[in-house]
N, C-alpha and C. Protein backbone atom coordinates (compact mmCIF):
# COMPACT_ATOMS: atom_id res chain seq x y z
N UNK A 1 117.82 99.16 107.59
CA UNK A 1 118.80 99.39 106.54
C UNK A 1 119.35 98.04 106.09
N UNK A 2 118.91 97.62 104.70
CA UNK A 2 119.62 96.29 104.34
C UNK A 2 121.23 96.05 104.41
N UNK A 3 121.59 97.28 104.14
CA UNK A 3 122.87 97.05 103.79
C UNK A 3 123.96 97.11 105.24
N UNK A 4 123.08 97.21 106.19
CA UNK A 4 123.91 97.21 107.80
C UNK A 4 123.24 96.13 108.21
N UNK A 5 122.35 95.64 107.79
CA UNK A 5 121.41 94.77 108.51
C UNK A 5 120.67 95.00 109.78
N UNK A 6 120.37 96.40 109.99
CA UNK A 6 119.59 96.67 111.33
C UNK A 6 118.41 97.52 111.18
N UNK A 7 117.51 97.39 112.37
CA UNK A 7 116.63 98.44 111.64
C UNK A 7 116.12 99.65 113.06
N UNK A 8 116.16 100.46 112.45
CA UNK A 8 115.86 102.02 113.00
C UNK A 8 114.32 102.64 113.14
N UNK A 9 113.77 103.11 114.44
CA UNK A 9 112.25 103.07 114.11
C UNK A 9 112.39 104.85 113.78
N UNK A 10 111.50 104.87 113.32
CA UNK A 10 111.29 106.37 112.68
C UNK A 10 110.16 106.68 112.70
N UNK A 11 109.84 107.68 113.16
CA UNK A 11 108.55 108.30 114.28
C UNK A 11 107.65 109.28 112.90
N UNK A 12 106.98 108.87 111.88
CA UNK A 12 106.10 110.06 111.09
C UNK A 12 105.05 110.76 112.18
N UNK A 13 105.22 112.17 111.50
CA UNK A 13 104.73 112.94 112.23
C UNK A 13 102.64 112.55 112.19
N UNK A 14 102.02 112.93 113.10
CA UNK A 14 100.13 112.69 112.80
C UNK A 14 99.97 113.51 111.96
N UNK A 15 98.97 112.78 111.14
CA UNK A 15 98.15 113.42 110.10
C UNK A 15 98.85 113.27 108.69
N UNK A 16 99.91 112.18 108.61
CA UNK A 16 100.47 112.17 107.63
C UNK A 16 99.57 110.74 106.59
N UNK A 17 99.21 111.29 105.56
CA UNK A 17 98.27 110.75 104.68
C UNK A 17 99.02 109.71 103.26
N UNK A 18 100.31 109.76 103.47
CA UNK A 18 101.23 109.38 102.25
C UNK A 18 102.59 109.77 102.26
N UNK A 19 103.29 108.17 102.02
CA UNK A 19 105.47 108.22 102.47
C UNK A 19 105.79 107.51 101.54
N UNK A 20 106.81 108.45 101.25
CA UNK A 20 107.72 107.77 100.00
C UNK A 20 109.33 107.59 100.78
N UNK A 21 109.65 106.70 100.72
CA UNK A 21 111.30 106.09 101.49
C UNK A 21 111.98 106.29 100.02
N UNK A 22 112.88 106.73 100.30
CA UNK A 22 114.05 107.25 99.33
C UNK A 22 115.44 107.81 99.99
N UNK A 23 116.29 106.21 100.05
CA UNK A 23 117.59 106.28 100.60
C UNK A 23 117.41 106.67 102.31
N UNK A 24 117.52 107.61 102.29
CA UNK A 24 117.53 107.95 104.06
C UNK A 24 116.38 109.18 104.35
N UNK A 25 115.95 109.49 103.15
CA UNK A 25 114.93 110.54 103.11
C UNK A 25 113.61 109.83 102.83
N UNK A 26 112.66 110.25 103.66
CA UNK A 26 111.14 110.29 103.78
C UNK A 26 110.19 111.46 103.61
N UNK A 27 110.18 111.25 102.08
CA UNK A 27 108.97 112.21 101.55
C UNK A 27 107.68 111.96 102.03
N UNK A 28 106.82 112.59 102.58
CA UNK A 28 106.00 112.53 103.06
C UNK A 28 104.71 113.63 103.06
N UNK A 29 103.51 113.12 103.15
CA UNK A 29 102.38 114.46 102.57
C UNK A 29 101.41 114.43 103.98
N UNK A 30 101.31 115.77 104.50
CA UNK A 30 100.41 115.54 106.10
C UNK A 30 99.76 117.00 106.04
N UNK A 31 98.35 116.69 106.99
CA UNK A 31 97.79 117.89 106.79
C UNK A 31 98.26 119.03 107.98
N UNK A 32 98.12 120.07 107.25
CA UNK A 32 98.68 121.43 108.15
C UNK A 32 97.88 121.13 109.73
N UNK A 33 98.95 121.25 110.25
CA UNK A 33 98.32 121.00 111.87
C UNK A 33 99.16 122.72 112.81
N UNK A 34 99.17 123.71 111.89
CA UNK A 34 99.11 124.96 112.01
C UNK A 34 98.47 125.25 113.16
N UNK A 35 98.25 126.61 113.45
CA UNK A 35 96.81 126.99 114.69
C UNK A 35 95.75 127.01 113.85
N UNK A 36 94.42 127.28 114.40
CA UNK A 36 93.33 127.21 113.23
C UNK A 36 93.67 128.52 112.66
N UNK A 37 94.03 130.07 113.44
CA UNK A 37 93.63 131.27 112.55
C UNK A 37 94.92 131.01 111.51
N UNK A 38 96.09 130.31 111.00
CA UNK A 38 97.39 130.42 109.97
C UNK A 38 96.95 129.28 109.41
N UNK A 39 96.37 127.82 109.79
CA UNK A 39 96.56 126.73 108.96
C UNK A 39 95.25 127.18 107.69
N UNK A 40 95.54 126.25 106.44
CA UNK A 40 94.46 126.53 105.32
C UNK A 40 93.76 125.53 105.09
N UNK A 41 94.03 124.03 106.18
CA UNK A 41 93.65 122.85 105.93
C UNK A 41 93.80 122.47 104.69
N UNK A 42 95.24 122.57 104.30
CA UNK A 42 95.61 121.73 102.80
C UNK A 42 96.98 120.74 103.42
N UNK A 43 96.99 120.11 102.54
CA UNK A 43 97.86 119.07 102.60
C UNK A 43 99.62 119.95 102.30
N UNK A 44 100.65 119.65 103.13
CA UNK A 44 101.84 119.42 103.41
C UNK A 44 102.33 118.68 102.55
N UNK A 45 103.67 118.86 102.32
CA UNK A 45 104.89 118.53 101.68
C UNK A 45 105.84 118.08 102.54
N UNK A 46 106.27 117.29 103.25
CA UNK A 46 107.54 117.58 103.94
C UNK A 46 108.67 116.32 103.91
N UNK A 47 109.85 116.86 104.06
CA UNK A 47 110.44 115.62 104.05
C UNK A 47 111.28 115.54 105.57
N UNK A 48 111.54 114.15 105.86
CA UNK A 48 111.97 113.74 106.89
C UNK A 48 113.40 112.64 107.23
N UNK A 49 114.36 113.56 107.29
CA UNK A 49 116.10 113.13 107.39
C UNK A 49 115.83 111.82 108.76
N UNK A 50 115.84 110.44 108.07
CA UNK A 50 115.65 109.37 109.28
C UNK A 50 116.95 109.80 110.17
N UNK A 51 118.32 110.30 109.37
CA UNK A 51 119.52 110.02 110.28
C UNK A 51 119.63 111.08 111.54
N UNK A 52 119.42 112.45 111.39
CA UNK A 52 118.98 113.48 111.82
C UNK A 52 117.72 113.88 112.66
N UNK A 53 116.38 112.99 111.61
CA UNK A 53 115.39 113.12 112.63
C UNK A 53 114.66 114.46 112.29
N UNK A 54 115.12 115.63 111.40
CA UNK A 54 115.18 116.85 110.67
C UNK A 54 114.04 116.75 110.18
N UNK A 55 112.71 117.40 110.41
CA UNK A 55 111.63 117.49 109.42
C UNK A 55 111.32 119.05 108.66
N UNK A 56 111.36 118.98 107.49
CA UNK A 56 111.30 119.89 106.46
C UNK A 56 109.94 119.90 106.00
N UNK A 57 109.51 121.27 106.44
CA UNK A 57 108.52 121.63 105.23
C UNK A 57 108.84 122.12 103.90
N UNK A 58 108.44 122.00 103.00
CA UNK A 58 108.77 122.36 101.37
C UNK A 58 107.57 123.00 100.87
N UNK A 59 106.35 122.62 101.02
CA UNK A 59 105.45 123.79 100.30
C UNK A 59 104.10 123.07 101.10
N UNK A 60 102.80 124.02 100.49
CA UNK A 60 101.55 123.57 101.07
C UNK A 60 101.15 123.01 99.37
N UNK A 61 100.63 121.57 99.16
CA UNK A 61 100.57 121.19 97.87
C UNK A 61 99.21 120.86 97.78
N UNK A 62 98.56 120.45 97.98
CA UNK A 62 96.97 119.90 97.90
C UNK A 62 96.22 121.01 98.75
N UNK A 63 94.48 120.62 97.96
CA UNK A 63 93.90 121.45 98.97
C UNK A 63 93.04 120.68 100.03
N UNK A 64 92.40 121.05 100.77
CA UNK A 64 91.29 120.21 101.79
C UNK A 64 90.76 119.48 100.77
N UNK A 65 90.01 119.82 99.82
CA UNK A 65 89.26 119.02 99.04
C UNK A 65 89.99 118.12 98.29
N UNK A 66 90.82 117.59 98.13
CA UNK A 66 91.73 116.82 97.21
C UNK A 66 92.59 115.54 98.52
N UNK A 67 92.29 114.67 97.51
CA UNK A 67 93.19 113.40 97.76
C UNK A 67 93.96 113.36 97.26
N UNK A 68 95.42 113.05 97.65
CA UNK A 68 96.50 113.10 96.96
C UNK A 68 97.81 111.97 97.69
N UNK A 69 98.51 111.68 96.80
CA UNK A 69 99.11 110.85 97.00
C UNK A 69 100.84 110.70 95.86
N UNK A 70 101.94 110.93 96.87
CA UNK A 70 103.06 111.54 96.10
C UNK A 70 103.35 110.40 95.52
N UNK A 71 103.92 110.45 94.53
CA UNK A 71 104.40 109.15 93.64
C UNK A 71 106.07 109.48 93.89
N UNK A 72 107.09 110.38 93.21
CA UNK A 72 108.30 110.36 93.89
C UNK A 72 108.54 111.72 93.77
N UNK A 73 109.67 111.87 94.48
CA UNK A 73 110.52 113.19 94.91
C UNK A 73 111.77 113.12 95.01
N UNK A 74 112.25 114.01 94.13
CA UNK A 74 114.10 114.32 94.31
C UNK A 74 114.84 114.87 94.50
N UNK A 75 113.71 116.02 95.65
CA UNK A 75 114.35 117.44 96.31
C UNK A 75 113.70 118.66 95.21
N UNK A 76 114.01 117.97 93.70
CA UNK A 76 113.90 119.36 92.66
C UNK A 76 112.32 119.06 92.11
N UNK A 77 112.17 117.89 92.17
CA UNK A 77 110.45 118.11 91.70
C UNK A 77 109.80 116.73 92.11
N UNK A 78 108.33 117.16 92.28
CA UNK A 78 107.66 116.46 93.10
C UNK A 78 106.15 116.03 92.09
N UNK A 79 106.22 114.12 91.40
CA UNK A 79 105.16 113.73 90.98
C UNK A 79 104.44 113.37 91.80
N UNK A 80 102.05 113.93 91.74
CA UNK A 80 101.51 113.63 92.08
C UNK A 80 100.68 112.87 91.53
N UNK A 81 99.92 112.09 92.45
CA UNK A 81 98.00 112.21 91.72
C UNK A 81 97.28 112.54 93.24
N UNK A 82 96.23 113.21 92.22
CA UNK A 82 95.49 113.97 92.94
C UNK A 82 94.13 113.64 92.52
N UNK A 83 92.81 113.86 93.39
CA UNK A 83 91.85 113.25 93.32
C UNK A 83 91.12 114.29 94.02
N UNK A 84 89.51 114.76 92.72
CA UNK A 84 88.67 115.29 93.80
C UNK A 84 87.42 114.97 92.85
N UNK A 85 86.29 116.22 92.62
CA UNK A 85 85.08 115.73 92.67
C UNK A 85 85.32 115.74 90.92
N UNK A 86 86.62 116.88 90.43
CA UNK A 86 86.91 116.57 88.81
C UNK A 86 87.40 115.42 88.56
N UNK A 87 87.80 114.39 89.54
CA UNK A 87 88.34 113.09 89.23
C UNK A 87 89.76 112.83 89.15
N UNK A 88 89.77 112.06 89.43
CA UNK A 88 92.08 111.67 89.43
C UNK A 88 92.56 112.66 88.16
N UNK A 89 94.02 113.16 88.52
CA UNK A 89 94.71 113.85 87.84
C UNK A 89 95.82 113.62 88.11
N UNK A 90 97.02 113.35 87.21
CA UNK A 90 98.52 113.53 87.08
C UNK A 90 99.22 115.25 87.14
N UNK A 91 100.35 114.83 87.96
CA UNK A 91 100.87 116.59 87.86
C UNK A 91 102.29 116.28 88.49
N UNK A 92 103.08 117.45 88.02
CA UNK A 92 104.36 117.56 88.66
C UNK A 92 104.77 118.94 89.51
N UNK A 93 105.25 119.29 89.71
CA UNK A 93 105.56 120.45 90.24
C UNK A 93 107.21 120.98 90.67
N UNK A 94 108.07 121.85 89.77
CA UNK A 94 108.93 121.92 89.81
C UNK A 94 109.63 122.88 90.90
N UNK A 95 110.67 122.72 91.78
CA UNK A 95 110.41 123.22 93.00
C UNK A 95 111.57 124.64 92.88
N UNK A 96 112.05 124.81 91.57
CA UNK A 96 113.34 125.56 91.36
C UNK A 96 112.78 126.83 91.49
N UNK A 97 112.00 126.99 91.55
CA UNK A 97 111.07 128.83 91.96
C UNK A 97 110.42 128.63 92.82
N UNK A 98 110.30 129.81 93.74
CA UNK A 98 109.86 130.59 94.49
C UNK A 98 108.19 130.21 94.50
N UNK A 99 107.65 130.52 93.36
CA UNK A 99 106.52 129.72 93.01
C UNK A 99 105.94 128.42 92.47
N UNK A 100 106.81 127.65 92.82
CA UNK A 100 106.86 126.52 92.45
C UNK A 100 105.57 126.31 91.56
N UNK A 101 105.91 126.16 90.30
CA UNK A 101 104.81 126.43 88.85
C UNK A 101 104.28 124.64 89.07
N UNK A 102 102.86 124.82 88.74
CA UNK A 102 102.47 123.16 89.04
C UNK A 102 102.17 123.07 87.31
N UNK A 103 102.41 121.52 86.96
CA UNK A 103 102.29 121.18 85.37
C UNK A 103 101.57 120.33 85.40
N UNK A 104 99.99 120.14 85.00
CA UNK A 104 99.35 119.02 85.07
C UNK A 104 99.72 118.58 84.02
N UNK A 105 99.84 116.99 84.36
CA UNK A 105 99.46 116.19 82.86
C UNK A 105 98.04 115.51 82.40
N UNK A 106 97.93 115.65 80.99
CA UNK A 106 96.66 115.24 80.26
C UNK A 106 96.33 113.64 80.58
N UNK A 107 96.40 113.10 82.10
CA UNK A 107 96.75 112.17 81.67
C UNK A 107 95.69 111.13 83.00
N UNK A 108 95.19 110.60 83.33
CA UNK A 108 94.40 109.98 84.40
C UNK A 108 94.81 108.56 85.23
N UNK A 109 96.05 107.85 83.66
CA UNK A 109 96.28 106.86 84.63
C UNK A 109 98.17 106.76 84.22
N UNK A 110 98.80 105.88 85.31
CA UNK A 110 100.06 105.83 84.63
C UNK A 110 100.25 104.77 85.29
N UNK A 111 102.03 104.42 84.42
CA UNK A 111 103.01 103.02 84.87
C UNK A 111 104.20 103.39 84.54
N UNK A 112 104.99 103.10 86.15
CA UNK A 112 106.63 103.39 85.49
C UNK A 112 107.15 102.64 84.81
N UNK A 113 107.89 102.97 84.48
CA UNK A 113 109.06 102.14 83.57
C UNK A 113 110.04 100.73 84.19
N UNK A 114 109.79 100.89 85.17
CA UNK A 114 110.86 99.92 85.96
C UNK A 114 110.34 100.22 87.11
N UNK A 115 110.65 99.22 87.96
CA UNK A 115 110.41 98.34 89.11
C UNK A 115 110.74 99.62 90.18
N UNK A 116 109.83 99.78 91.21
CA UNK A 116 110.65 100.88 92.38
C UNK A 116 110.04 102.27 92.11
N UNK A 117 109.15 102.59 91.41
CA UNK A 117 108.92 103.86 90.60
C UNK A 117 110.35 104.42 90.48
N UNK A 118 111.05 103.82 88.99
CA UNK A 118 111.64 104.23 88.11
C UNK A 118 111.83 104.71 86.81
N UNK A 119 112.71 105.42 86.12
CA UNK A 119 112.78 105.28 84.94
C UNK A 119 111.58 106.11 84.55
N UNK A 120 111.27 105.75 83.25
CA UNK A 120 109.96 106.82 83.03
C UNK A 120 108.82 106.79 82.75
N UNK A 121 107.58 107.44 83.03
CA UNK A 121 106.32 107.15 83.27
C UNK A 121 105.59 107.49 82.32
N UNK A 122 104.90 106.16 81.78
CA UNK A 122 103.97 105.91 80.68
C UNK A 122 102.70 106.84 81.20
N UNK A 123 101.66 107.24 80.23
CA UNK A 123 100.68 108.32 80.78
C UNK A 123 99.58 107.97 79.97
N UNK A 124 98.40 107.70 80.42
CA UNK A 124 97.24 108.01 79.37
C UNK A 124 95.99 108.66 79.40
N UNK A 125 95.30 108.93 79.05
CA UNK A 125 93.72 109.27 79.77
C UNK A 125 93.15 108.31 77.91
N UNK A 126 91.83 108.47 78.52
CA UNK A 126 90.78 108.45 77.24
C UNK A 126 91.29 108.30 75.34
N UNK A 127 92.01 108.93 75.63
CA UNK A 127 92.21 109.14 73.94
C UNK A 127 93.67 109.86 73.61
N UNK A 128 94.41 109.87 75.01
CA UNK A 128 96.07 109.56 73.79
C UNK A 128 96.82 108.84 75.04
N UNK A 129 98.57 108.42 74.76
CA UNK A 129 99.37 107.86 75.72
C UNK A 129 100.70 109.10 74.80
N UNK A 130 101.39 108.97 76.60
CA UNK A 130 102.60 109.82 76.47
C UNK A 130 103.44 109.62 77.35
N UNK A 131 104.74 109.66 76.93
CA UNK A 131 105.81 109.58 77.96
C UNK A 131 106.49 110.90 78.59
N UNK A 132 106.26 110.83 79.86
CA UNK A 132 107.01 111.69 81.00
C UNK A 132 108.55 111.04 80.89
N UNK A 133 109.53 111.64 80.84
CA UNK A 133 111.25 111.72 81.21
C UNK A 133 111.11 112.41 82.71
N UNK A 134 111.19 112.01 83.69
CA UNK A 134 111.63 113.02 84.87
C UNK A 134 113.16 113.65 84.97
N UNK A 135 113.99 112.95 84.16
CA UNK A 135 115.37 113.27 83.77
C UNK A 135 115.51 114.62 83.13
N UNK A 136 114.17 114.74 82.37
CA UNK A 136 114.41 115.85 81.30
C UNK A 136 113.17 116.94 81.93
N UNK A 137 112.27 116.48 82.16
CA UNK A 137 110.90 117.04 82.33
C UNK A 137 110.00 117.50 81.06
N UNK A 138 110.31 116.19 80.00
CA UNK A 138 109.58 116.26 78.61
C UNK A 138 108.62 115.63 78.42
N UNK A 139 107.68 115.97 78.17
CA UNK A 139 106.24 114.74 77.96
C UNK A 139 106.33 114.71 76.22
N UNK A 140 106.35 113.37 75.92
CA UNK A 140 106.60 113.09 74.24
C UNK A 140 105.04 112.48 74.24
N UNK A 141 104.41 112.86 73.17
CA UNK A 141 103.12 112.35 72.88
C UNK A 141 103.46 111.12 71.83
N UNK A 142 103.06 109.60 72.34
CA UNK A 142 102.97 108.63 71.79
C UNK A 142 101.87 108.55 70.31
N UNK A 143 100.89 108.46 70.97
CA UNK A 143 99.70 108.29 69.88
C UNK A 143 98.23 109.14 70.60
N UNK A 144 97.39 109.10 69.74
CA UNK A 144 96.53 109.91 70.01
C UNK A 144 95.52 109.23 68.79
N UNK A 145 94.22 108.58 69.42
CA UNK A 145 93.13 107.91 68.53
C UNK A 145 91.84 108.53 68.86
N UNK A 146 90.82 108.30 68.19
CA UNK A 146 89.88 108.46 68.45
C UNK A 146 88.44 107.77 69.12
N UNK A 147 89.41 106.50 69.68
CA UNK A 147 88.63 105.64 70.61
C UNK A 147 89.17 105.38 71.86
N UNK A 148 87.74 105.24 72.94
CA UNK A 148 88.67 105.23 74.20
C UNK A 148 89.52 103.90 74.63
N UNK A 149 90.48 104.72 75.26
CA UNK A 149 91.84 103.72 75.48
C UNK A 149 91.21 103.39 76.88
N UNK A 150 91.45 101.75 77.21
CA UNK A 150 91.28 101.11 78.26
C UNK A 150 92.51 100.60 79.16
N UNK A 151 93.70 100.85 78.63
CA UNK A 151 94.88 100.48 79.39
C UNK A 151 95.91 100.71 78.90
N UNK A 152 97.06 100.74 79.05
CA UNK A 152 98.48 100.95 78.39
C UNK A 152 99.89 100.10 79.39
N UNK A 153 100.45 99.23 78.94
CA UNK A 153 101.71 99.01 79.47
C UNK A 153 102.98 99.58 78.72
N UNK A 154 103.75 99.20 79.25
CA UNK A 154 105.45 99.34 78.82
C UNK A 154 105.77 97.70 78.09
N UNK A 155 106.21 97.47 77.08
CA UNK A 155 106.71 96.46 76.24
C UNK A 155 108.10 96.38 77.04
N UNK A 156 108.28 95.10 77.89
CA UNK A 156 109.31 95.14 78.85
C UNK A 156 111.06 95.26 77.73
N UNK A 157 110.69 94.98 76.51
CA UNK A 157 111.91 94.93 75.65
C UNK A 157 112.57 96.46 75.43
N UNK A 158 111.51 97.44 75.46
CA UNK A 158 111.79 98.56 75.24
C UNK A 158 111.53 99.30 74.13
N UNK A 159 110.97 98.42 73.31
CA UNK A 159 110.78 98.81 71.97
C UNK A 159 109.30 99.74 71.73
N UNK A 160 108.83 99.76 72.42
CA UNK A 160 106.97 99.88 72.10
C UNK A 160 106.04 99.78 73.17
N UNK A 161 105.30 100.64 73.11
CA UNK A 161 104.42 100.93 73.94
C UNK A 161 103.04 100.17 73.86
N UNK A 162 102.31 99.29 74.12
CA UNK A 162 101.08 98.65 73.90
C UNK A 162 99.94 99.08 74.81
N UNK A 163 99.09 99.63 73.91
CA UNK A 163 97.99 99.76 74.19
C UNK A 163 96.72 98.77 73.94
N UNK A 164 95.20 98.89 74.49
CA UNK A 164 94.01 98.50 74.38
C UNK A 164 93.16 99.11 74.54
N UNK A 165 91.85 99.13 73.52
CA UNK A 165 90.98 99.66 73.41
C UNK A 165 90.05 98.96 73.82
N UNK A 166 88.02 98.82 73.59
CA UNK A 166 87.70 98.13 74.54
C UNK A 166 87.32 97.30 72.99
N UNK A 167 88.24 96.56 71.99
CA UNK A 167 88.01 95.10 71.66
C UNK A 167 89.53 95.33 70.62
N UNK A 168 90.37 95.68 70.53
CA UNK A 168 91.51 95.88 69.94
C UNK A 168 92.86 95.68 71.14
N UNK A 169 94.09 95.80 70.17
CA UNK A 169 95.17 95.53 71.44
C UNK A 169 96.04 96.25 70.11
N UNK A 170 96.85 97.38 70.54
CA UNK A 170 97.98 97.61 69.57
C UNK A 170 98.94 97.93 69.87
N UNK A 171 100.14 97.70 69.19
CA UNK A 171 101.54 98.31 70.21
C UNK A 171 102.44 99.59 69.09
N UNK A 172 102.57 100.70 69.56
CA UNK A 172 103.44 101.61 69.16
C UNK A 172 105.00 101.80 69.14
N UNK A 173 105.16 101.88 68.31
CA UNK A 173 106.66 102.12 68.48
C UNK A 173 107.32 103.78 69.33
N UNK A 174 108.14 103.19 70.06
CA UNK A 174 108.72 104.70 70.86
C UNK A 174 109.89 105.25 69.87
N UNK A 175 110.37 104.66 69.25
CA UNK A 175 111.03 105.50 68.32
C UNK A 175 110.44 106.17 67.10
N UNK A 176 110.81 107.78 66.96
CA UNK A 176 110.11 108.92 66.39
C UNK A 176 111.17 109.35 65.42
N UNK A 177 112.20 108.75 65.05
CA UNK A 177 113.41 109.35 64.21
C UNK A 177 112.70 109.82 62.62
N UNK A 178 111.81 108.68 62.45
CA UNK A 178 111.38 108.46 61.05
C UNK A 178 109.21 109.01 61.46
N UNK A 179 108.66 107.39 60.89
CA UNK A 179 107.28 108.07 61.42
C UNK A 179 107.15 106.49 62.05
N UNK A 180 106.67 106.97 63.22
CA UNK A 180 106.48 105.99 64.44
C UNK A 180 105.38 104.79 63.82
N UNK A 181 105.52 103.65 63.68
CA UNK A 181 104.82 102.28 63.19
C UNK A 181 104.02 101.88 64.04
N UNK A 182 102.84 101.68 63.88
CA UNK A 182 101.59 101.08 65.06
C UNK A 182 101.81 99.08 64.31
N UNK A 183 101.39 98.23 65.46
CA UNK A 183 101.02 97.55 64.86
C UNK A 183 99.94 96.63 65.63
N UNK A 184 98.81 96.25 64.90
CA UNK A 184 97.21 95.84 65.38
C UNK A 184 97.82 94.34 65.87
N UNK A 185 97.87 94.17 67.53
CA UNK A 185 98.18 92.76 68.09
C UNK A 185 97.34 91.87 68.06
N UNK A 186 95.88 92.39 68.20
CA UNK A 186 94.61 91.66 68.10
C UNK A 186 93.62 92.34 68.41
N UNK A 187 92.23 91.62 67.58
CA UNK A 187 90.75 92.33 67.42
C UNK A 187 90.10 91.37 67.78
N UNK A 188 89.39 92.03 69.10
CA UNK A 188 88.04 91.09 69.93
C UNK A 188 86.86 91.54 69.02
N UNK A 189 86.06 90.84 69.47
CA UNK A 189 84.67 90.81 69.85
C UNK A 189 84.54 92.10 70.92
N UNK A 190 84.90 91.97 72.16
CA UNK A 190 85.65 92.96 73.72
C UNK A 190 86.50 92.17 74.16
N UNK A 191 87.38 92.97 74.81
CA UNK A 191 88.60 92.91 75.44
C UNK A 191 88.19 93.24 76.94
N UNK A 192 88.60 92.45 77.41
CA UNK A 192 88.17 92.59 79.55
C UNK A 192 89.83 93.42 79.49
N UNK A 193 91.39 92.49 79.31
CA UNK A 193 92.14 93.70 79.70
C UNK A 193 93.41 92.26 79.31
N UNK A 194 94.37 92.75 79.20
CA UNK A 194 95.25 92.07 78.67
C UNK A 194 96.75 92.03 79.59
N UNK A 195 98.11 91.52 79.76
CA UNK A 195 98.71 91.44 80.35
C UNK A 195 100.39 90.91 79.45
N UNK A 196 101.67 91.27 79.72
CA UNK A 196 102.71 90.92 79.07
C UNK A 196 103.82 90.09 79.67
N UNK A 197 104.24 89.40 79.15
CA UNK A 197 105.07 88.67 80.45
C UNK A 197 106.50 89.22 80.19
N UNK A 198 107.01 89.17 81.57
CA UNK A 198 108.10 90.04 81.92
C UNK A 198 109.00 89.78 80.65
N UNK A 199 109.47 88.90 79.95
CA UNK A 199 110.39 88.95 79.05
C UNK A 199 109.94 89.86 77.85
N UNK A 200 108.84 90.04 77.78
CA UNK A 200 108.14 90.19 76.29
C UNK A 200 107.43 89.19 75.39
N UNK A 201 108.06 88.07 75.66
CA UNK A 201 107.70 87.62 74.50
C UNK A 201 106.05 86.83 74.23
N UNK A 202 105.18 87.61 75.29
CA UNK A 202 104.15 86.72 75.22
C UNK A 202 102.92 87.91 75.21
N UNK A 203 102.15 87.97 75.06
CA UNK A 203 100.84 88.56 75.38
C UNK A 203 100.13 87.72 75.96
N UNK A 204 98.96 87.85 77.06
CA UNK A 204 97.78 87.35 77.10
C UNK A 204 96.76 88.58 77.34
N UNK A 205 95.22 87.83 76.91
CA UNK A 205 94.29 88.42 77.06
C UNK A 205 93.26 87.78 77.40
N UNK A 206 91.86 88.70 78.02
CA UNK A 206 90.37 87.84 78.17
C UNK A 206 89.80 88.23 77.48
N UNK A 207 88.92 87.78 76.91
CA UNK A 207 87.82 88.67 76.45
C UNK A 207 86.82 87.24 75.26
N UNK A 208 86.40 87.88 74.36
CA UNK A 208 85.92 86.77 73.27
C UNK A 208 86.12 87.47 71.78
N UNK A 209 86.48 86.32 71.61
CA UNK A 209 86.65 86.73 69.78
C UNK A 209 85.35 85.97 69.02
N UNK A 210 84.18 86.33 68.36
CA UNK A 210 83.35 85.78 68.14
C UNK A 210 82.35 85.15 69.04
N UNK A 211 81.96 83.86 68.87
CA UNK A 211 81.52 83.39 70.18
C UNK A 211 81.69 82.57 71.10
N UNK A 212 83.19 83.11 71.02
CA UNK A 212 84.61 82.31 71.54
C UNK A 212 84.65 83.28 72.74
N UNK A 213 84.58 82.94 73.79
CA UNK A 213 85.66 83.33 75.28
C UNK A 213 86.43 83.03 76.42
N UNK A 214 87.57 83.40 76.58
CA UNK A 214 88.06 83.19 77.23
C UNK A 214 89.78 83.65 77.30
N UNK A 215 90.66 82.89 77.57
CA UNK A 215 91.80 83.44 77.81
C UNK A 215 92.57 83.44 76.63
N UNK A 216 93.48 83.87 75.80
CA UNK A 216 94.00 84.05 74.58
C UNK A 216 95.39 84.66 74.57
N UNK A 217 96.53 83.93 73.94
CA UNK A 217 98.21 84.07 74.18
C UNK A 217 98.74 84.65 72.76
N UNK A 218 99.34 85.22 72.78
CA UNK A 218 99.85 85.21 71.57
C UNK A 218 101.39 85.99 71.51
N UNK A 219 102.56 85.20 70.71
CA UNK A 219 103.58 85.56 70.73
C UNK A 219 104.20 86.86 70.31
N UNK A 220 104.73 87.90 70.99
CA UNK A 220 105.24 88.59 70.51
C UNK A 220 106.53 88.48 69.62
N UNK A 221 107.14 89.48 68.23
CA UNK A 221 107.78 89.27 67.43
C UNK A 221 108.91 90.38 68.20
């Protein structure tokens, strides 16, 4: 604990595959270690009170066949990714029913918003980007093209969402009041993958423009 300056060992239970530390609570994902005739060999939910020592089951969430790995939890709903032979998937699962209803998102890769998995999570697959609110539980659809998208960050200013395609770089605007403004940052030859520096005000990229390659900066406005 930073803020006592000491530290406490805390015993996870076997078979636990993935821990999320949050304040004094340890979300955590482990496989059913049931008897064989009750367990279903799916992956566990549980969380674990360090002060108490209290381990909670909350639901059976994955199946045998699936890799999974919790991104965060806040008692009321629980972001995953999950992985099997259909390939990585985004999902949430809201825990306020009985049946806890699972919500995939359209989405294969993501990035939070802030440091710590905070704030809110950028989303993309193939051919659109969208923002998750976990505050709200709203997915707002950014853009949607008809070429495949190779990456997406967060514009650390807040203004815009930047994407890349595999020889383009463009950044979207997150405000929707009016009609949302794209604007083209730069056109390769190909694009290997691009990067923003924490203030904003910079882009870099690899790739070649003509029969030019190599590393390439350019100021953001």
């Amino acid at each position: 604990d930073p803020a006592l300056g000491n530290d406490k060992e805390v015993r996870i239970p076997d078979g636990t595959q993935d821990a999320l530390l949050d304040g004094k609570i340890v979300s955590l994902l482990a496989r059913d270690s049931s008897p064989p005739e009750t367990a279903d060999d799916g992956t566990l939910l549980k969380t674990l009170d360090t002060e108490t020592g209290v381990l909670t089951t909350i639901l059976n969430i994955c199946t045998k066949n699936q890799i999974c790995r919790i991104l965060a939890f806040d008692g009321k709903r629980v972001l995953m990714r999950s992985e099997d032979i259909m390939g990585p998937r985004l999902w949430y699962i809201a825990l306020a029913s009985v049946y806890a209803p699972r919500n995939e998102f359209a989405a294969t890769a993501y990035r939070w918003e802030k440091p710590g998995d905070k704030g809110r999570m950028l989303l993309w697959n193939d051919f659109e980007v969208s923002v998750y609110d976990p505050q709200t539980d709203q997915v707002s659809l950014i853009t949607r093209i008809g070429t495949p998208i190779t990456g997406a960050e967060w514009d650390p200013r807040g203004n815009d969402i930047i994407f890349s395609t595999a020889d383009t770089i463009t950044a979207v605007e997150l405000d929707d009041r009016d009609v949302r403004n794209t604007f083209n940052l730069a056109r390769l030859t190909h694009l290997d993958g691009f990067s923003i520096a924490r203030d904003g005000s910079t882009i870099r990229f690899t790739g070649a423009i003509g029969g030019q390659g190599g590393v390439f900066e350019k100021k953001l406005e």
